[in-house]
Protein backbone atom coordinates (compact mmCIF):
# COMPACT_ATOMS: atom_id res chain seq x y z
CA UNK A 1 -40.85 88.09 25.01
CA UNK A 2 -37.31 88.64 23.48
CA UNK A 3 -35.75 86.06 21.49
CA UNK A 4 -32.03 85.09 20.48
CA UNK A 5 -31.78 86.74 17.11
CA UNK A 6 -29.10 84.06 15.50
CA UNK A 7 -29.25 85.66 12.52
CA UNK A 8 -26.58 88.33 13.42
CA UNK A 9 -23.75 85.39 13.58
CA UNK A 10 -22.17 83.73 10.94
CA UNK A 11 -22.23 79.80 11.16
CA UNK A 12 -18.52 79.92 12.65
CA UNK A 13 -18.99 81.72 15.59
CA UNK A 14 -17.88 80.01 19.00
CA UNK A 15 -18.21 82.28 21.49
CA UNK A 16 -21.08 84.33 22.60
CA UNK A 17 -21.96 87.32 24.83
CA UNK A 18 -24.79 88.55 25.46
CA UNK A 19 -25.04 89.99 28.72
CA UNK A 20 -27.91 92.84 29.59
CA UNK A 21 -29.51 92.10 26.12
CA UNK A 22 -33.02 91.62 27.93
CA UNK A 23 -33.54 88.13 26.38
CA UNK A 24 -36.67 86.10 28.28
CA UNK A 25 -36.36 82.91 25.83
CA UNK A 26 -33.66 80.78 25.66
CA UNK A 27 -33.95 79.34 21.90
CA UNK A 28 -31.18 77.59 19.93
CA UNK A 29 -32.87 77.19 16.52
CA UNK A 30 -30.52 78.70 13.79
CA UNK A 31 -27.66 78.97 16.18
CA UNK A 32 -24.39 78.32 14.97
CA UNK A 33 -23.40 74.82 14.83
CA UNK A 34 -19.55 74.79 16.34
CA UNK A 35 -20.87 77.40 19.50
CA UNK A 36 -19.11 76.28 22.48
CA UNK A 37 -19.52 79.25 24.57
CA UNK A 38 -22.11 81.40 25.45
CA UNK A 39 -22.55 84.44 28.21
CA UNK A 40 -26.13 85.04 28.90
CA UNK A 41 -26.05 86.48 32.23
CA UNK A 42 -27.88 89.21 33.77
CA UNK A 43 -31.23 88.61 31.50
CA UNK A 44 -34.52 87.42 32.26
CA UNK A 45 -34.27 83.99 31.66
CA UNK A 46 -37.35 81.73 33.02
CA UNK A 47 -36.60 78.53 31.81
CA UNK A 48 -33.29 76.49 31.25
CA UNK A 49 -34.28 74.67 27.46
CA UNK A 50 -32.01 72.96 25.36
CA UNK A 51 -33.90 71.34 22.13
CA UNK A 52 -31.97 72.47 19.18
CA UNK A 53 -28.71 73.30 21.00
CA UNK A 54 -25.32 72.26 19.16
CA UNK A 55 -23.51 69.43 20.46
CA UNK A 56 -19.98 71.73 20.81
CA UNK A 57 -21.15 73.71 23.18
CA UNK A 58 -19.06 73.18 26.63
CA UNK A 59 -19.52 76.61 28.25
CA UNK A 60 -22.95 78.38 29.10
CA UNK A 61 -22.99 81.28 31.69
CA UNK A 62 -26.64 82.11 32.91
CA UNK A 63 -25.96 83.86 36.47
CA UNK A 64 -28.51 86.98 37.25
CA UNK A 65 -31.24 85.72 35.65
CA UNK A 66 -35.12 84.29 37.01
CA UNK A 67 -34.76 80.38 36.45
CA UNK A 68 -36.80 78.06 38.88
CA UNK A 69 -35.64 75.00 38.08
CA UNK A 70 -32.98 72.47 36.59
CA UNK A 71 -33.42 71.06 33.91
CA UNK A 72 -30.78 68.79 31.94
CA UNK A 73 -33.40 67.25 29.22
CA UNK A 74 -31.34 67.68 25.55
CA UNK A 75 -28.13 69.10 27.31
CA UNK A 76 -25.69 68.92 24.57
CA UNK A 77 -22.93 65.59 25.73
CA UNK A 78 -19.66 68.40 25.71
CA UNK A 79 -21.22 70.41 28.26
CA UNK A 80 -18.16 70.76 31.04
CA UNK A 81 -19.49 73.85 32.48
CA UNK A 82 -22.26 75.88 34.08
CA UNK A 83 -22.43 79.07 35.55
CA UNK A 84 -26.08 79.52 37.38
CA UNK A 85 -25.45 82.04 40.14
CA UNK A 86 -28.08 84.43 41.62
CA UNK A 87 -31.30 82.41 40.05
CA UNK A 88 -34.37 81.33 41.94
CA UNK A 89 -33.83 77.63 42.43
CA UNK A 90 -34.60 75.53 45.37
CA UNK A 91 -33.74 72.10 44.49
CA UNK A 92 -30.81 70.39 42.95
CA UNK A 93 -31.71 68.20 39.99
CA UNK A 94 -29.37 66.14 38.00
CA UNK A 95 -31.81 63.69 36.09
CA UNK A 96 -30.67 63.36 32.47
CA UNK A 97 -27.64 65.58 33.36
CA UNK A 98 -24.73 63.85 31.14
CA UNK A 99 -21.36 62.80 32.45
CA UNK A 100 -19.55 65.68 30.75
CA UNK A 101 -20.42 68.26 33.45
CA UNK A 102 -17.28 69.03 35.72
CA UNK A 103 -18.26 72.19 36.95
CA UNK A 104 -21.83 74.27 38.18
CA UNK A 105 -21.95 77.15 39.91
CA UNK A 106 -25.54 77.17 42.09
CA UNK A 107 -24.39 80.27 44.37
CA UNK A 108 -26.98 82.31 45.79
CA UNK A 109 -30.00 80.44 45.06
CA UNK A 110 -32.65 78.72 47.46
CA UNK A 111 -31.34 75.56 48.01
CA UNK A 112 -31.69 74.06 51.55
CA UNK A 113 -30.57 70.22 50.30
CA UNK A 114 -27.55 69.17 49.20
CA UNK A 115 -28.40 65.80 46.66
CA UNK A 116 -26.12 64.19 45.20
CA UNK A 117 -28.80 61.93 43.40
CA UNK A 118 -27.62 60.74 39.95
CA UNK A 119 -24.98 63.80 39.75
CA UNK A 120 -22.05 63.37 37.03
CA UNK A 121 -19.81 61.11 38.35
CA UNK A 122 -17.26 63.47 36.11
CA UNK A 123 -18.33 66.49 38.64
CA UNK A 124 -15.26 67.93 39.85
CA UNK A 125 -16.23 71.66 41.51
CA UNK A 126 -19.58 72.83 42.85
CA UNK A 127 -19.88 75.81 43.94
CA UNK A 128 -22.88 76.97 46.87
CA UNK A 129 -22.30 79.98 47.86
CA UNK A 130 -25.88 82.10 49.75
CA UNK A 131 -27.81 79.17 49.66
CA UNK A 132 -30.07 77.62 52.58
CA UNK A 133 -28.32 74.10 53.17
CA UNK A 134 -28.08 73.17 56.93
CA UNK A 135 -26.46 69.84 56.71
CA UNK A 136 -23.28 68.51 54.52
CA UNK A 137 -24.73 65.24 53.03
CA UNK A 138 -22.38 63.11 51.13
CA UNK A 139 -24.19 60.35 49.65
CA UNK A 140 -24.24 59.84 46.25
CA UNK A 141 -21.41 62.26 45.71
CA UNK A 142 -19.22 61.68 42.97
CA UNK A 143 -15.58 60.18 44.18
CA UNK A 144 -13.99 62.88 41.87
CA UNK A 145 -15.10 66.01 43.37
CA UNK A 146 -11.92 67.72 44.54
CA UNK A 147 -13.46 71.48 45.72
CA UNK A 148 -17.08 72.56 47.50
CA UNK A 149 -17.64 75.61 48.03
CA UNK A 150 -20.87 75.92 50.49
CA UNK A 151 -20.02 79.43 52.11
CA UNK A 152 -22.65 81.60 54.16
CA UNK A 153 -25.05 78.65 54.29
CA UNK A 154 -26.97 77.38 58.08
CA UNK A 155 -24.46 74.87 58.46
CA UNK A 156 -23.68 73.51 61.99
CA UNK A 157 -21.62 70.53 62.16
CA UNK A 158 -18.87 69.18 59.94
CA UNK A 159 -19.59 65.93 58.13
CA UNK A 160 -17.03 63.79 56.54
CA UNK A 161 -19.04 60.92 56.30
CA UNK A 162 -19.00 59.72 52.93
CA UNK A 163 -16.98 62.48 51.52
CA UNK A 164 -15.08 61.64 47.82
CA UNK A 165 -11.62 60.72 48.72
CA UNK A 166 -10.42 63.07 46.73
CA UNK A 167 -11.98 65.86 48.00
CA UNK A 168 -8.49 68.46 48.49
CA UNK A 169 -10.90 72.41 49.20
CA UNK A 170 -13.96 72.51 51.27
CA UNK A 171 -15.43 76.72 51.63
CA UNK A 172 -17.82 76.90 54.63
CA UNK A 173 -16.45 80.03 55.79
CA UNK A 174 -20.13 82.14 57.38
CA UNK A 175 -21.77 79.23 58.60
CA UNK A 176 -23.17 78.39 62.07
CA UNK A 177 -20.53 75.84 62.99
CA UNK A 178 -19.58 75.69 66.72
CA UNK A 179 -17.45 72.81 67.17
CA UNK A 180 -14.18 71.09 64.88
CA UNK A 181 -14.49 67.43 63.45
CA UNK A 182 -12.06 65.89 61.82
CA UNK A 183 -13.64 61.98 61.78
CA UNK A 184 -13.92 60.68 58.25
CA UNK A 185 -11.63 63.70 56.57
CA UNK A 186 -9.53 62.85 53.20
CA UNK A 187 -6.06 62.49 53.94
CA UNK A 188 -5.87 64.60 50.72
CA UNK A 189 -7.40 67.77 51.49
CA UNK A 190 -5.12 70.70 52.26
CA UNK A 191 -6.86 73.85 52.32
CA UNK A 192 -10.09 74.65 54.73
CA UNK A 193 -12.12 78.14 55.09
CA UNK A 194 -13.56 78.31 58.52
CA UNK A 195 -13.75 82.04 59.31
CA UNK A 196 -17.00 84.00 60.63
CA UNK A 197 -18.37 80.65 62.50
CA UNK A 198 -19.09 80.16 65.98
CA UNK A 199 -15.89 77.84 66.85
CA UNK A 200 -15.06 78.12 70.60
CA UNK A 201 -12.18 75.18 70.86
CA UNK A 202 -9.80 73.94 68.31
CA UNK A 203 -8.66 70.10 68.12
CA UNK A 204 -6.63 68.52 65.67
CA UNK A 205 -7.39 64.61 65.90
CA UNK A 206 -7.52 63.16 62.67
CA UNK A 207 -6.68 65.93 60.75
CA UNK A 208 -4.87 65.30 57.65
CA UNK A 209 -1.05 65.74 57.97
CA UNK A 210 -0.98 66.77 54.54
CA UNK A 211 -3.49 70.01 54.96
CA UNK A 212 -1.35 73.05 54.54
CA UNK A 213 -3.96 76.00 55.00
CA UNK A 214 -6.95 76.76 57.13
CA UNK A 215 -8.77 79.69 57.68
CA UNK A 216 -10.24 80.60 61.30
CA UNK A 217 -10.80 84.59 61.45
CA UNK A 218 -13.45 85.87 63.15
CA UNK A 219 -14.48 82.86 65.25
CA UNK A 220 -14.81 83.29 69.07
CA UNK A 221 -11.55 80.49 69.41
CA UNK A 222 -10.95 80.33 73.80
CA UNK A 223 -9.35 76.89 73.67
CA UNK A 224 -6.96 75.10 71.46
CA UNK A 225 -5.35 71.82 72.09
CA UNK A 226 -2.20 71.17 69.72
CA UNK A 227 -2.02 67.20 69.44
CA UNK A 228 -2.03 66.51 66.24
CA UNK A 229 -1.39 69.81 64.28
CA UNK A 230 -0.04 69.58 61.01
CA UNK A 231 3.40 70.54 60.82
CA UNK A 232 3.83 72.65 57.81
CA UNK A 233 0.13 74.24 57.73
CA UNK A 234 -0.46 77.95 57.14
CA UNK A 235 -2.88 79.78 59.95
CA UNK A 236 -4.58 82.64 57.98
CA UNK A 237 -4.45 84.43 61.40
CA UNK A 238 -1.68 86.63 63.01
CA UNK A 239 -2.48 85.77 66.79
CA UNK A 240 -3.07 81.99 66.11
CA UNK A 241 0.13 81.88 63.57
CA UNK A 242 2.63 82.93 66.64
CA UNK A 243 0.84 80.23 68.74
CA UNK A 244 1.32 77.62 66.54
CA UNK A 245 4.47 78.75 65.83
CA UNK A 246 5.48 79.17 69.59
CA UNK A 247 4.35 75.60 70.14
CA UNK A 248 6.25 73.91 67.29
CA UNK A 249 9.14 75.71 68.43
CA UNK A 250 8.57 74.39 72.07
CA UNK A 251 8.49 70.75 70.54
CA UNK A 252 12.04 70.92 68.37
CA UNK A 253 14.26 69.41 70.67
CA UNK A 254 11.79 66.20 72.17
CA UNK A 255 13.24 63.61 70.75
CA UNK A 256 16.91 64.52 71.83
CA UNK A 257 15.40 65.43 75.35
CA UNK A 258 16.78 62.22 77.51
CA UNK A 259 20.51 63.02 75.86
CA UNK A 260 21.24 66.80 76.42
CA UNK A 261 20.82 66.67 80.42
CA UNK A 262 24.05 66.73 82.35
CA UNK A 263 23.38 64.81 85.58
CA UNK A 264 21.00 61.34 86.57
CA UNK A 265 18.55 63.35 88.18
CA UNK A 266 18.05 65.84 85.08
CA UNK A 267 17.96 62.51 83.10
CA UNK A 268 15.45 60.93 85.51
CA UNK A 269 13.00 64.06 85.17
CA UNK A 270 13.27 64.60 81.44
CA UNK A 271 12.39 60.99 80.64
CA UNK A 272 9.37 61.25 83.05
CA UNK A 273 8.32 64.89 81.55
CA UNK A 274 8.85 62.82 77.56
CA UNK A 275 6.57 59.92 78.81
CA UNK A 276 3.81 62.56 79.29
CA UNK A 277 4.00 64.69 76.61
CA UNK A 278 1.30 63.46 74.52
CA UNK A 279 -0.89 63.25 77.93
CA UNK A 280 -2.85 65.71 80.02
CA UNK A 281 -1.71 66.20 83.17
CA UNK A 282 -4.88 64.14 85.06
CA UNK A 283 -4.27 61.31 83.37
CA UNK A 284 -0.52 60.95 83.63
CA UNK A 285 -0.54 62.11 87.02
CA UNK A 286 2.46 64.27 86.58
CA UNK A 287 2.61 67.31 88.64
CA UNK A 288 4.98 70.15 88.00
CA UNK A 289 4.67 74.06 87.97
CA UNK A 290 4.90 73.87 83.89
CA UNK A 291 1.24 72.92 83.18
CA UNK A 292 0.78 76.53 84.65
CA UNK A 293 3.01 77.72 82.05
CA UNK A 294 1.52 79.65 78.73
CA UNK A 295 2.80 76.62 76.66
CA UNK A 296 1.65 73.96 78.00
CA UNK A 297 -1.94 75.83 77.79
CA UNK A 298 -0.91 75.59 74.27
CA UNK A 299 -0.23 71.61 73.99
CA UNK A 300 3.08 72.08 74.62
CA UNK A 301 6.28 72.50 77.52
CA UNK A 302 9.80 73.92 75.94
CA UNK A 303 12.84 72.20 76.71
CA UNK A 304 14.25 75.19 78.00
CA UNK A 305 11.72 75.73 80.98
CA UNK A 306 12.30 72.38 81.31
CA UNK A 307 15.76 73.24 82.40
CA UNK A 308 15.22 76.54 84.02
CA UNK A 309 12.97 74.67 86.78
CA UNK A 310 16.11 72.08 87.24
CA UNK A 311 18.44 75.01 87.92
CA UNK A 312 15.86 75.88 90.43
């Protein structure tokens, strides 16, 4: 069993590394007293133990190592930080965890629950990448948190229920998610990873006019409907970019529509085609050769074929 030899540091030293150094213990007695950082990854820690740790330390990295289990018992009250990726831990724990703790980092563990049970209501960032979670459960979660990250998990649906108000990044890019939901979303969030899921249509009701970048690669998208689309957002995709594009570009000129026609009968037809805009063609029960146009497919009818079929 190897031992932090403390001995080699003088009594103010505040940062730490000791990556690769083999260590199986995790002991504080004789550390130095003002440590606020320490870098203990890649070792083979068992156990997370904290009697005798100083009181300064905010910063503790122990990613790559063989630790089971949480455990907060004698955390030091500055701890903001907590780096725990690649252990062996299947359940989140924050009993006794103090309210200092803004950011942990559980990525590629064994988790298949996400609790929020008695987390740190100061909890800002959590990060799950390569665990086993198959459901997005809110409850309990601090109102701060501003960024999850829960990539290549077995999630299938989107949950907002619950979710901080706050809450501005959510990662679930590799899950198993077939179908958008924007119910329940923060009208603060603005970025969204979706790629690698199983997404077949795209809607946009209740999505947050405010969300400026989402992320859909590599999802098997056959359908999208354009209601609702955020009018400043950023497509991380080439092919959906110039469709969203195409279809805000189709949209400029709607609200000077009924002004810029010529004759009664162009006005007549343009203020029928404005009242249906926001409608599918079944229920408005307006019939014209534009809903087989590529637009419309795309939520949209330009002004300009609008006027082409007049000339007609």
């Amino acid at each position: 069993m190897s031992k932090i030899d403390w001995k080699k540091y003088s009594d103010n030293t505040e940062k730490i590394y000791l990556s690769r150094s083999g260590i199986t213990e995790l002991n504080w007695e004789g550390c130095p007293p003002g440590l606020t950082e320490i870098q203990l990854y890649r070792n083979e820690i068992i156990e997370i133990n904290w009697k005798g740790c100083p009181q300064s330390l905010t910063e503790i990295d122990l990613s790559y190592n063989k630790i089971t289990k949480l455990n907060w018992e004698g955390c030091p009250q500055s701890l903001s930080k907590i780096y725990l990726y690649n252990n062996q831990i299947t359940y989140i724990v924050w009993d006794k965890c103090l309210q200092s703790l803004t950011n942990i980092d559980l990525s590629n563990n064994y988790i298949t629950l996400l609790d929020w049970e008695r987390c740190p209501q100061s909890l800002a960032n959590i990060e799950l990448y390569g665990n086993k979670i198959e459901e997005i459960n809110w409850e309990g979660c601090p109102p701060g948190l501003t960024t999850i990250y829960l990539r290549d998990n077995e999630i299938t649906e989107i949950n907002w229920e619950g979710c901080p108000p706050g809450l501005t990044t959510i990662h679930l890019r590799g899950n198993e998610i077939t179908k958008m939901n924007w119910i329940g979303c923060p009208s603060v969030l603005t970025e969204i990873y979706l790629n690698d899921n199983e997404i077949t249509e795209m809607n946009w009701e209740g999505c947050p006019s405010g969300l400026t970048r989402i992320y859909l690669d590599n999802n098997p998208i056959t359908k999208i409907n354009w209601k609702y689309v955020p009018w400043d957002l950023k497509l991380q995709n080439e092919d959906l970019a110039n469709k969203y594009n195409e279809y805000k570009k189709s949209r400029d000129n709607i609200p000077d529509l009924p002004y810029q026609c010529s004759t009664q009968r162009h006005k007549e037809f343009i203020d029928e085609l404005t009242n249906v805009f926001l409608l599918p063609p079944k229920i408005s029960g307006f019939k014209s050769p534009y809903y087989e146009f590529k637009l419309y497919e795309n939520g949209g009818i330009s002004y300009r074929d609008a006027m082409k079929e007049m000339a007609l």
